[in-house]
PDB file of N, CA and C in Angstrom:
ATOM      1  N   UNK A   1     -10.365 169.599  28.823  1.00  0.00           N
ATOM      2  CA  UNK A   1     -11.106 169.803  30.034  1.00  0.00           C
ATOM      3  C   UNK A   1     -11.949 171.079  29.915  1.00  0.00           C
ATOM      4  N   UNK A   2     -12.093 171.800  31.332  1.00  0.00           N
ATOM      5  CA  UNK A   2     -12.651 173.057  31.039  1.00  0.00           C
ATOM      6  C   UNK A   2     -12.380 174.039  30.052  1.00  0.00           C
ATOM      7  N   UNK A   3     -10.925 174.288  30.201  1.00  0.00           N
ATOM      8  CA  UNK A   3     -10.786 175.301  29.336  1.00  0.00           C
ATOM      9  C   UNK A   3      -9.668 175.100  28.580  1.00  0.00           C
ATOM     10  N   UNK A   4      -9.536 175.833  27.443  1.00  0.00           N
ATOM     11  CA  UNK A   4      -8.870 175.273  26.301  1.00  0.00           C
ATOM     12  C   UNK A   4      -7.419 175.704  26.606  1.00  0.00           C
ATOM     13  N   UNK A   5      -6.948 176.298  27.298  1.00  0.00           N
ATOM     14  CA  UNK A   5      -5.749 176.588  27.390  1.00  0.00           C
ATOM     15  C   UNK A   5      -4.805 175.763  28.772  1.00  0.00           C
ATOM     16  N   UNK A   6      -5.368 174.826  28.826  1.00  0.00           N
ATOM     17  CA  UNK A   6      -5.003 173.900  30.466  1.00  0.00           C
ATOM     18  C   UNK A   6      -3.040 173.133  29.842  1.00  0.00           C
ATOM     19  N   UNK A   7      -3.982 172.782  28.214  1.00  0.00           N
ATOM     20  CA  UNK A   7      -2.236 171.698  27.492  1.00  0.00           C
ATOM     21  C   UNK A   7      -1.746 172.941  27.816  1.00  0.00           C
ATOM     22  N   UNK A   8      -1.534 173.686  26.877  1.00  0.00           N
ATOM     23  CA  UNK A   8      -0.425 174.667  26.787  1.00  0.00           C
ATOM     24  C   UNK A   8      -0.010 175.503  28.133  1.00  0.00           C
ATOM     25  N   UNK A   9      -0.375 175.545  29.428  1.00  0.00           N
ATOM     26  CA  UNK A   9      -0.515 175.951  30.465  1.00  0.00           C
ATOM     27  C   UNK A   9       0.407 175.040  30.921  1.00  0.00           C
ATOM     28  N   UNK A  10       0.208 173.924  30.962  1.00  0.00           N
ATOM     29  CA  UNK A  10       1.112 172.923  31.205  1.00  0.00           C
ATOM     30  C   UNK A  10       2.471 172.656  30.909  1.00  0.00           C
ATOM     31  N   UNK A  11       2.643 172.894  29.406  1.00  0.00           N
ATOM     32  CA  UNK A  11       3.549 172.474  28.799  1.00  0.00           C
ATOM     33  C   UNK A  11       4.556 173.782  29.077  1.00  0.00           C
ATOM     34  N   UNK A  12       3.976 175.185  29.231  1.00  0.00           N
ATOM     35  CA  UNK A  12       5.081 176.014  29.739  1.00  0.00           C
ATOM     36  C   UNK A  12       5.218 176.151  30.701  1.00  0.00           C
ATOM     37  N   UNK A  13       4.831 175.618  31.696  1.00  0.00           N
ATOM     38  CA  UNK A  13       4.795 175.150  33.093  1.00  0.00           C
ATOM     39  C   UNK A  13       5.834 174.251  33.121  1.00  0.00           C
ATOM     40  N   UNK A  14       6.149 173.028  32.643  1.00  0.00           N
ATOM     41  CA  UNK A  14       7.491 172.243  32.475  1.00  0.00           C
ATOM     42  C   UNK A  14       8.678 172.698  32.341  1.00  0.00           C
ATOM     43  N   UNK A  15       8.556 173.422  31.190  1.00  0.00           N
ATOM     44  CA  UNK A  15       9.641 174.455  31.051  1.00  0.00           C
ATOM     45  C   UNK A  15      10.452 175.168  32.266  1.00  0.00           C
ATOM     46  N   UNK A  16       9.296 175.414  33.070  1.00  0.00           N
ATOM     47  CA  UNK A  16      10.094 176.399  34.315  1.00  0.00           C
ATOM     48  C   UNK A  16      10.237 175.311  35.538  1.00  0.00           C
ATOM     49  N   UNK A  17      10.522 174.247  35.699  1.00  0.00           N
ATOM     50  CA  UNK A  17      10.003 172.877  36.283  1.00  0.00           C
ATOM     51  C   UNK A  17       9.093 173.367  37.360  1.00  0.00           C
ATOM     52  N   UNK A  18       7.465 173.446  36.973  1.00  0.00           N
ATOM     53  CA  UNK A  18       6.608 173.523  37.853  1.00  0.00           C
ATOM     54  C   UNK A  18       5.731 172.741  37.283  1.00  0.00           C
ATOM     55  N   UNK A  19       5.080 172.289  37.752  1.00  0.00           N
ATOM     56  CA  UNK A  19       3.830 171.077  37.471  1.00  0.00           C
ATOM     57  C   UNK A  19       2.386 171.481  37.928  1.00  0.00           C
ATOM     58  N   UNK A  20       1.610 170.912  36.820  1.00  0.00           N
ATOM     59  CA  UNK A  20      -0.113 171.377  36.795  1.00  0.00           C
ATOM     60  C   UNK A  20      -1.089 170.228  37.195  1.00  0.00           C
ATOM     61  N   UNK A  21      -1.556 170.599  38.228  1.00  0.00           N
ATOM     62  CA  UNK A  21      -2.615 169.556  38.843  1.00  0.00           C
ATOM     63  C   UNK A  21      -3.953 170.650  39.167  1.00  0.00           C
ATOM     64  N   UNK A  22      -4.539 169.589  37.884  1.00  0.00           N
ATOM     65  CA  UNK A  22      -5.860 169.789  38.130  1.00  0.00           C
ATOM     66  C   UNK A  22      -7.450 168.874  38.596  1.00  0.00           C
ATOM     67  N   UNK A  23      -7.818 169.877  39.581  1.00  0.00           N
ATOM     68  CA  UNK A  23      -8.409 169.425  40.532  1.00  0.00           C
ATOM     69  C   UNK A  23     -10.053 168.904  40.036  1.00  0.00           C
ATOM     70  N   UNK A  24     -10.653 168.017  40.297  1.00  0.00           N
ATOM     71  CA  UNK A  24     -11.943 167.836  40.086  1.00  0.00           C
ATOM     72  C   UNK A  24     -12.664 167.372  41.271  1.00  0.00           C
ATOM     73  N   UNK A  25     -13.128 168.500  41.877  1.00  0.00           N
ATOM     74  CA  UNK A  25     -13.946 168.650  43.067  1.00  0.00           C
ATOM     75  C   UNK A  25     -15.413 167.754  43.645  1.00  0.00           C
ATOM     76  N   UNK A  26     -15.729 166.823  44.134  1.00  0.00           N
ATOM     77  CA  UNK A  26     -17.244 166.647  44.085  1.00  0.00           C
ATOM     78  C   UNK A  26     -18.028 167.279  43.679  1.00  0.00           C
ATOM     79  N   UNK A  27     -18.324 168.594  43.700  1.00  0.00           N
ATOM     80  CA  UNK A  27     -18.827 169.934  43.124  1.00  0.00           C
ATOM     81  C   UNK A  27     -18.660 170.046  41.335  1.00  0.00           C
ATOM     82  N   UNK A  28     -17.589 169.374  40.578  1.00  0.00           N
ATOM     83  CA  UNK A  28     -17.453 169.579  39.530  1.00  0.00           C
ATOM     84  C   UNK A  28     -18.722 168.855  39.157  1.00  0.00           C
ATOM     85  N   UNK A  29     -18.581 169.306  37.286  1.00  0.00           N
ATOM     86  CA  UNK A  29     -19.529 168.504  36.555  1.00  0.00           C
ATOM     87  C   UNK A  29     -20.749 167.695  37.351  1.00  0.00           C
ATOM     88  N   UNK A  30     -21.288 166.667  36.895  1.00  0.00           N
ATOM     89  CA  UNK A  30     -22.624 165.974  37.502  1.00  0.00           C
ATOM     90  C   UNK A  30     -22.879 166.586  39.183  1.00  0.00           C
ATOM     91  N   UNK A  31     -21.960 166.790  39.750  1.00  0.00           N
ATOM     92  CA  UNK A  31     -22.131 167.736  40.892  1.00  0.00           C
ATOM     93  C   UNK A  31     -22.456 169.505  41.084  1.00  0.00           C
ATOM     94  N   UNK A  32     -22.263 170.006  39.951  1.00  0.00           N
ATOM     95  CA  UNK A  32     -22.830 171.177  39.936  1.00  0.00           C
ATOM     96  C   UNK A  32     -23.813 171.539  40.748  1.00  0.00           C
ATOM     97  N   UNK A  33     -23.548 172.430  41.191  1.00  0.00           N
ATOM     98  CA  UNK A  33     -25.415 173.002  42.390  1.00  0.00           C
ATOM     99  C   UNK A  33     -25.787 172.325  43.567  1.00  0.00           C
ATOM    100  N   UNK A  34     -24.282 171.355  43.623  1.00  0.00           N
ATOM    101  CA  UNK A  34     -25.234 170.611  45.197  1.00  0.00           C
ATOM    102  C   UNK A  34     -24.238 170.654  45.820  1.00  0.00           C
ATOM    103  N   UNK A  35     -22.653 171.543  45.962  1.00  0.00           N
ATOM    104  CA  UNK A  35     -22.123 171.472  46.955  1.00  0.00           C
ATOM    105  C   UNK A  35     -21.603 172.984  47.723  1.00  0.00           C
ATOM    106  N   UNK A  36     -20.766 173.248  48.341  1.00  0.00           N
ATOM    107  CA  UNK A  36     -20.398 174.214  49.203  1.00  0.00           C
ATOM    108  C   UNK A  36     -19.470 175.237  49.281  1.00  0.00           C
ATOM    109  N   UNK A  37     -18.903 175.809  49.839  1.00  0.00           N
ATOM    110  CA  UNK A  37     -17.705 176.352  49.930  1.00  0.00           C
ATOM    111  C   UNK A  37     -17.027 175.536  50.731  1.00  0.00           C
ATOM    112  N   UNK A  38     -17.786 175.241  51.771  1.00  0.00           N
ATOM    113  CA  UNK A  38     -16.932 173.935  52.831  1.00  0.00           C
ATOM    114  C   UNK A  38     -16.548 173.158  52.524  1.00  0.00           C
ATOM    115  N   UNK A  39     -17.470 172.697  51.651  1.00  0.00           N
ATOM    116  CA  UNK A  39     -17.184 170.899  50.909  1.00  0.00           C
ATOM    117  C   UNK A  39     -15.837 171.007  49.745  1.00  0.00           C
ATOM    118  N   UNK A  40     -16.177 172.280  48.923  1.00  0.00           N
ATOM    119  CA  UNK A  40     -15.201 172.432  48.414  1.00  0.00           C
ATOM    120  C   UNK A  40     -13.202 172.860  48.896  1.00  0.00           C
ATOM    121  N   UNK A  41     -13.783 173.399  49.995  1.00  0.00           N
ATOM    122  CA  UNK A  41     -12.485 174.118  50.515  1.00  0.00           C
ATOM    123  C   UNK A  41     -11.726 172.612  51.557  1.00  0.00           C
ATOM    124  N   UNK A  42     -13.074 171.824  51.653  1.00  0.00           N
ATOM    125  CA  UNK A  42     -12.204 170.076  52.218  1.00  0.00           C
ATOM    126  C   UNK A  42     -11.569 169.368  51.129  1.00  0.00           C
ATOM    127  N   UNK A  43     -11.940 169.351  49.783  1.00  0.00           N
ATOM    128  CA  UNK A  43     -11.406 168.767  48.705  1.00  0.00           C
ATOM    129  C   UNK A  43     -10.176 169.551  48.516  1.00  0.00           C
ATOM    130  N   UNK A  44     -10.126 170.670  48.248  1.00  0.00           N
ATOM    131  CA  UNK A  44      -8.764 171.308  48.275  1.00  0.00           C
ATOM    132  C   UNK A  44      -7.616 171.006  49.203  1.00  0.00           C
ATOM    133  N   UNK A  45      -8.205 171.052  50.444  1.00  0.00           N
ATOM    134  CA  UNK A  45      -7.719 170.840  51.736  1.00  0.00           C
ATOM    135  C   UNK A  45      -6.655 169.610  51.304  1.00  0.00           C
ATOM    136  N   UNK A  46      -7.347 168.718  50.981  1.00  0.00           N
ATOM    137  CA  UNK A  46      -6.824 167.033  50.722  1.00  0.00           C
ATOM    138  C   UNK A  46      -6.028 166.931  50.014  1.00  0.00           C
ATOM    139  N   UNK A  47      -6.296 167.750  48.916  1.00  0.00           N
ATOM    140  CA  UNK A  47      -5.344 167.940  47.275  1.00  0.00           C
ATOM    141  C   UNK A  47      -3.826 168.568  47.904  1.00  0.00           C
ATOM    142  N   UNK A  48      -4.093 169.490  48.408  1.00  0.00           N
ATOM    143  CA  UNK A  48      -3.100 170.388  48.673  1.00  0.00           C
ATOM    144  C   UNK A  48      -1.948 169.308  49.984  1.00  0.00           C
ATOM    145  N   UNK A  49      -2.249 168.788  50.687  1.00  0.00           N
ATOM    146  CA  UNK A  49      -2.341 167.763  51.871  1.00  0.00           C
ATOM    147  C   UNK A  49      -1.616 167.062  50.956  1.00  0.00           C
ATOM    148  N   UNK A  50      -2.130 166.483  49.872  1.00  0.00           N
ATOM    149  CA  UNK A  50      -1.451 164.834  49.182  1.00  0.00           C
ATOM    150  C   UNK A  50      -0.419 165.780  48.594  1.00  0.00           C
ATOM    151  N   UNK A  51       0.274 166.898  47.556  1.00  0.00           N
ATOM    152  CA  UNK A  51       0.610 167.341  47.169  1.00  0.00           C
ATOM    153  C   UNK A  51       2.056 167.690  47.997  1.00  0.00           C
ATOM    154  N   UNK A  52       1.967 168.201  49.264  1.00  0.00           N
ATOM    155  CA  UNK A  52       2.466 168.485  50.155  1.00  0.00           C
ATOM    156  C   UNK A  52       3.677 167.365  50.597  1.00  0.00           C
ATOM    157  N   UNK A  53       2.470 166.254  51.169  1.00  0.00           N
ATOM    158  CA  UNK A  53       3.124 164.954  51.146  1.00  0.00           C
ATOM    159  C   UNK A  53       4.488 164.091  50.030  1.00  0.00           C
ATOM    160  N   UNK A  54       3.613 164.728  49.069  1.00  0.00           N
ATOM    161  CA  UNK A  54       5.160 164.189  47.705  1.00  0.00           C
ATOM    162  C   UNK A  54       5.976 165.226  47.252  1.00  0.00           C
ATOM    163  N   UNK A  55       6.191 165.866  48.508  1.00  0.00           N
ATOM    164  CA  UNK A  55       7.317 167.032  48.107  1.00  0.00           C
ATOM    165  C   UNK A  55       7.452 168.219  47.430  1.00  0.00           C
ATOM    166  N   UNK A  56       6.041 168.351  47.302  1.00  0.00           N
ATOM    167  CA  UNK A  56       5.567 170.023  46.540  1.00  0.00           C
ATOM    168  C   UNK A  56       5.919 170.698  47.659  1.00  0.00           C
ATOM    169  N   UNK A  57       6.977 171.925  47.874  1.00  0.00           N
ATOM    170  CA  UNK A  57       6.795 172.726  48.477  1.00  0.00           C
ATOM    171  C   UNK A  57       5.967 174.181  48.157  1.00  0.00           C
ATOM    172  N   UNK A  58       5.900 174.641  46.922  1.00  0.00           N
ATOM    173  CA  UNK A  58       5.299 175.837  46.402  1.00  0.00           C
ATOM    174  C   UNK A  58       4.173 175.487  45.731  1.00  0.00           C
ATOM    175  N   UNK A  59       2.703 175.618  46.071  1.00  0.00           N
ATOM    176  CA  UNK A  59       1.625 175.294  45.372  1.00  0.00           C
ATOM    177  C   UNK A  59       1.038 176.490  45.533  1.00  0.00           C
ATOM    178  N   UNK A  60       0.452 177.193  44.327  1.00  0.00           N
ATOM    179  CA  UNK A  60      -0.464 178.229  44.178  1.00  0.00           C
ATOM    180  C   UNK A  60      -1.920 177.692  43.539  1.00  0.00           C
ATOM    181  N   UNK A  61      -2.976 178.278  44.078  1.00  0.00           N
ATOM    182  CA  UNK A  61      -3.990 177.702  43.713  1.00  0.00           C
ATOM    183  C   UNK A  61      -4.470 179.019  42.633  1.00  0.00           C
ATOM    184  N   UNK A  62      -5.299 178.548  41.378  1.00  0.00           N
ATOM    185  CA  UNK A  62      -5.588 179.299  40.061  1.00  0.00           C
ATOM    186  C   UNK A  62      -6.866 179.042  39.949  1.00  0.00           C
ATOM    187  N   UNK A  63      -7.873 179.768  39.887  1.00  0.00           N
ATOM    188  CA  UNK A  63      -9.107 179.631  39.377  1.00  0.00           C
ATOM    189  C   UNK A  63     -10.144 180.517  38.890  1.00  0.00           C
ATOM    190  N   UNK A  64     -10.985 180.071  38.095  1.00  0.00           N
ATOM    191  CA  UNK A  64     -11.763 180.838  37.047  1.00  0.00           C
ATOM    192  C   UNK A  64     -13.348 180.917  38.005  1.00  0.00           C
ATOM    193  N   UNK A  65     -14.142 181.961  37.674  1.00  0.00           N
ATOM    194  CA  UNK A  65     -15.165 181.635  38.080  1.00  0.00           C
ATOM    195  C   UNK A  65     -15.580 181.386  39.945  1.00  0.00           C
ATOM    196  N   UNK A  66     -15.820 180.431  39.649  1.00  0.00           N
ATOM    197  CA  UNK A  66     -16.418 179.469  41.449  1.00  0.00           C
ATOM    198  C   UNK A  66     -15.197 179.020  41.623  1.00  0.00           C
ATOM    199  N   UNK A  67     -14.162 178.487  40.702  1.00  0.00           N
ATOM    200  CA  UNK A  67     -12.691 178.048  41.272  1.00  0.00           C
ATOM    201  C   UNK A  67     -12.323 179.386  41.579  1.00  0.00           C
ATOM    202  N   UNK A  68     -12.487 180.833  41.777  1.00  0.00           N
ATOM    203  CA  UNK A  68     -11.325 182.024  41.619  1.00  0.00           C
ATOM    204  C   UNK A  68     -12.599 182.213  43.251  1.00  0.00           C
ATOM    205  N   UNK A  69     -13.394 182.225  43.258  1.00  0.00           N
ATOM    206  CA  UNK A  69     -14.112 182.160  44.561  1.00  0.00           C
ATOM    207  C   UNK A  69     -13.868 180.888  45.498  1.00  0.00           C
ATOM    208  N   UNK A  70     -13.442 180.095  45.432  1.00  0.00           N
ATOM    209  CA  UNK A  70     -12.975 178.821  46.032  1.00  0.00           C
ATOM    210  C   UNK A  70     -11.443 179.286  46.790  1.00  0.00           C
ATOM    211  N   UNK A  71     -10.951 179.800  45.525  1.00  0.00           N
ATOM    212  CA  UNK A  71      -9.340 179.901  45.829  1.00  0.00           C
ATOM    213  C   UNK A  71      -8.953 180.952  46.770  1.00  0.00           C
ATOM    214  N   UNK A  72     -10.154 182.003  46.828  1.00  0.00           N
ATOM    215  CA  UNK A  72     -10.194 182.850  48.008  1.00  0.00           C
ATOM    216  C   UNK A  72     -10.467 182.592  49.361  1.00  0.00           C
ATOM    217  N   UNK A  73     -11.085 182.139  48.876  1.00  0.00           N
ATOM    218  CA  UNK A  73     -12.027 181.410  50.459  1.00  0.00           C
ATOM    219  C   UNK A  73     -11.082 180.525  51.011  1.00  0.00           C
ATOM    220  N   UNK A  74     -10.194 179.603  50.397  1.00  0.00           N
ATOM    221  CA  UNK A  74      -9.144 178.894  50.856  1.00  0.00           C
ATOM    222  C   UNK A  74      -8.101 179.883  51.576  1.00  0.00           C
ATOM    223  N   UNK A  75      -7.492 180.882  50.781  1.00  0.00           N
ATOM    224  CA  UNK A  75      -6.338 181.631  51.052  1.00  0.00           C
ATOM    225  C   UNK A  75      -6.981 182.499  52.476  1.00  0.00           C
ATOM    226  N   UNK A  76      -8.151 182.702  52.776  1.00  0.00           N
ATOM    227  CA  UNK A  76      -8.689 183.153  53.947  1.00  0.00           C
ATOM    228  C   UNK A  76      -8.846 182.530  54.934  1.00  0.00           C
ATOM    229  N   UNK A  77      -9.449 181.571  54.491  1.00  0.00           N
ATOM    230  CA  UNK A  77      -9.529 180.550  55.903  1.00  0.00           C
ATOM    231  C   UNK A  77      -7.941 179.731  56.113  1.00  0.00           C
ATOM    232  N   UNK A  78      -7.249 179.935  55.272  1.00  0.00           N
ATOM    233  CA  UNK A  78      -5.835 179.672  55.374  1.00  0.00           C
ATOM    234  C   UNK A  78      -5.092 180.651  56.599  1.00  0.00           C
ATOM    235  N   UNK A  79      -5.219 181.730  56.398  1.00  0.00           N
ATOM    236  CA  UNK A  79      -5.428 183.164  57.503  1.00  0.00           C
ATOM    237  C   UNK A  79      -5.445 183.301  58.716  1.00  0.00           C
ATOM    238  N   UNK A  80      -6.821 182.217  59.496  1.00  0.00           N
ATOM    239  CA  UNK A  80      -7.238 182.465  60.362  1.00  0.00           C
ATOM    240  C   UNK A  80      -7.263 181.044  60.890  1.00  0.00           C
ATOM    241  N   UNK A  81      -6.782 179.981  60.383  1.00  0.00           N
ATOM    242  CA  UNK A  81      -6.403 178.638  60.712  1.00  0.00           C
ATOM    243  C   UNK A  81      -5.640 177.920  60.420  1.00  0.00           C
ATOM    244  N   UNK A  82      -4.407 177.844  61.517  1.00  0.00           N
ATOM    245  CA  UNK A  82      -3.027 177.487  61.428  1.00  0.00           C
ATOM    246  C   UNK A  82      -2.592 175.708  60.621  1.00  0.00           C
ATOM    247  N   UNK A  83      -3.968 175.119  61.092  1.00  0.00           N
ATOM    248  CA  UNK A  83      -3.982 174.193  60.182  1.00  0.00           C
ATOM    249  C   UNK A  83      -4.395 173.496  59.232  1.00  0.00           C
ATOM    250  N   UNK A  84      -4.722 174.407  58.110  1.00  0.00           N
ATOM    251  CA  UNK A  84      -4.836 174.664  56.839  1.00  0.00           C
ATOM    252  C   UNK A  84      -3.572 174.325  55.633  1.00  0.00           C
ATOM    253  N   UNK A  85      -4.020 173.617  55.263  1.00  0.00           N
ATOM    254  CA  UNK A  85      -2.445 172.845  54.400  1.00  0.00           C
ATOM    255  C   UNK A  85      -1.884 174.272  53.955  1.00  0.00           C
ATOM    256  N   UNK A  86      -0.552 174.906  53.609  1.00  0.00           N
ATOM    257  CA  UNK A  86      -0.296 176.073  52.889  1.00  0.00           C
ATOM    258  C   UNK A  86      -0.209 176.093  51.740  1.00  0.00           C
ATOM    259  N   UNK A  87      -0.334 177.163  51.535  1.00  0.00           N
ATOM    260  CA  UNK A  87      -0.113 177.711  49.772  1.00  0.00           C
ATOM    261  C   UNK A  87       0.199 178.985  49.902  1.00  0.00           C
ATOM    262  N   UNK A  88       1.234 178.617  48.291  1.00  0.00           N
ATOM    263  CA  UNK A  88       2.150 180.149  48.386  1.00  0.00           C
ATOM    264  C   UNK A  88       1.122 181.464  47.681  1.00  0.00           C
ATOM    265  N   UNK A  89       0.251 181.315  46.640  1.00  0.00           N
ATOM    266  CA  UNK A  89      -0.252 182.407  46.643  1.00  0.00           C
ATOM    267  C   UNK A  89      -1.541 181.598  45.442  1.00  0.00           C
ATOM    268  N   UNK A  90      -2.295 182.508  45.322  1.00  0.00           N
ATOM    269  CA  UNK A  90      -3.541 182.485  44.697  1.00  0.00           C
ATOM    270  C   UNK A  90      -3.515 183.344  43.454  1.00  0.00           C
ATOM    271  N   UNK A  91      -4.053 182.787  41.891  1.00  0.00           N
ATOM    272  CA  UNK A  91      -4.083 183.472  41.025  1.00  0.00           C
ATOM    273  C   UNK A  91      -5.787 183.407  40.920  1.00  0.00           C
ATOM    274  N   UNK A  92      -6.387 184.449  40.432  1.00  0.00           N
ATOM    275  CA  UNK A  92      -7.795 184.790  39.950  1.00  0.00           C
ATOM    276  C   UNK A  92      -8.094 185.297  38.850  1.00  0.00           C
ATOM    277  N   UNK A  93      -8.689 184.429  37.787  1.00  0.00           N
ATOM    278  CA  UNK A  93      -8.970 184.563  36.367  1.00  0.00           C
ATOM    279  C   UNK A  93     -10.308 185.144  36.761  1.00  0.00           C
ATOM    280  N   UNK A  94     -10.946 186.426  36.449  1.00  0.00           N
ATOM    281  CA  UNK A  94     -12.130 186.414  36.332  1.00  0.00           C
ATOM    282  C   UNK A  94     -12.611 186.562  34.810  1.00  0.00           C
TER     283      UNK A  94
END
């Protein structure tokens, strides 16, 4: 995928039984440059929502770049609106 370290991210991720879901936004790839913070922070919204639903209780959102600006903007508007799917914390690769 994006970046070369996603397998191995994964695979020691098992180890500690936590699981890696990665997200591909309308905004990704062929979508580049034509979407939002909104649009994006509704796709999350959903992810996090379905995630929730099958018994994830601890989801942290991780992102590089426009994902590490995404993942903020989520954890903020998470903040100030009670119904905002939760998440336990935010990592930022810059």
């Amino acid at each position: 995928m994006g970046t070369p370290y996603i397998e191995m991210l994964s695979n020691e991720l098992q180890k500690l039984h936590w699981s890696l879901c990665q997200l591909h936004m309308r905004s990704s790839y062929l979508g580049f440059g034509t979407g939002s913070l909104g649009r994006d922070f509704e796709d999350m919204s959903a992810c996090v929502s379905y995630l929730q639903n099958r018994g994830k209780k601890r989801i942290v959102l991780m992102g590089h770049s426009t994902g590490a600006q995404n993942s903020i903007y989520y954890a903020l508007h998470q903040l100030s609106n009670k119904d905002t799917p939760s998440i336990s914390a935010v990592i930022v690769l810059i």
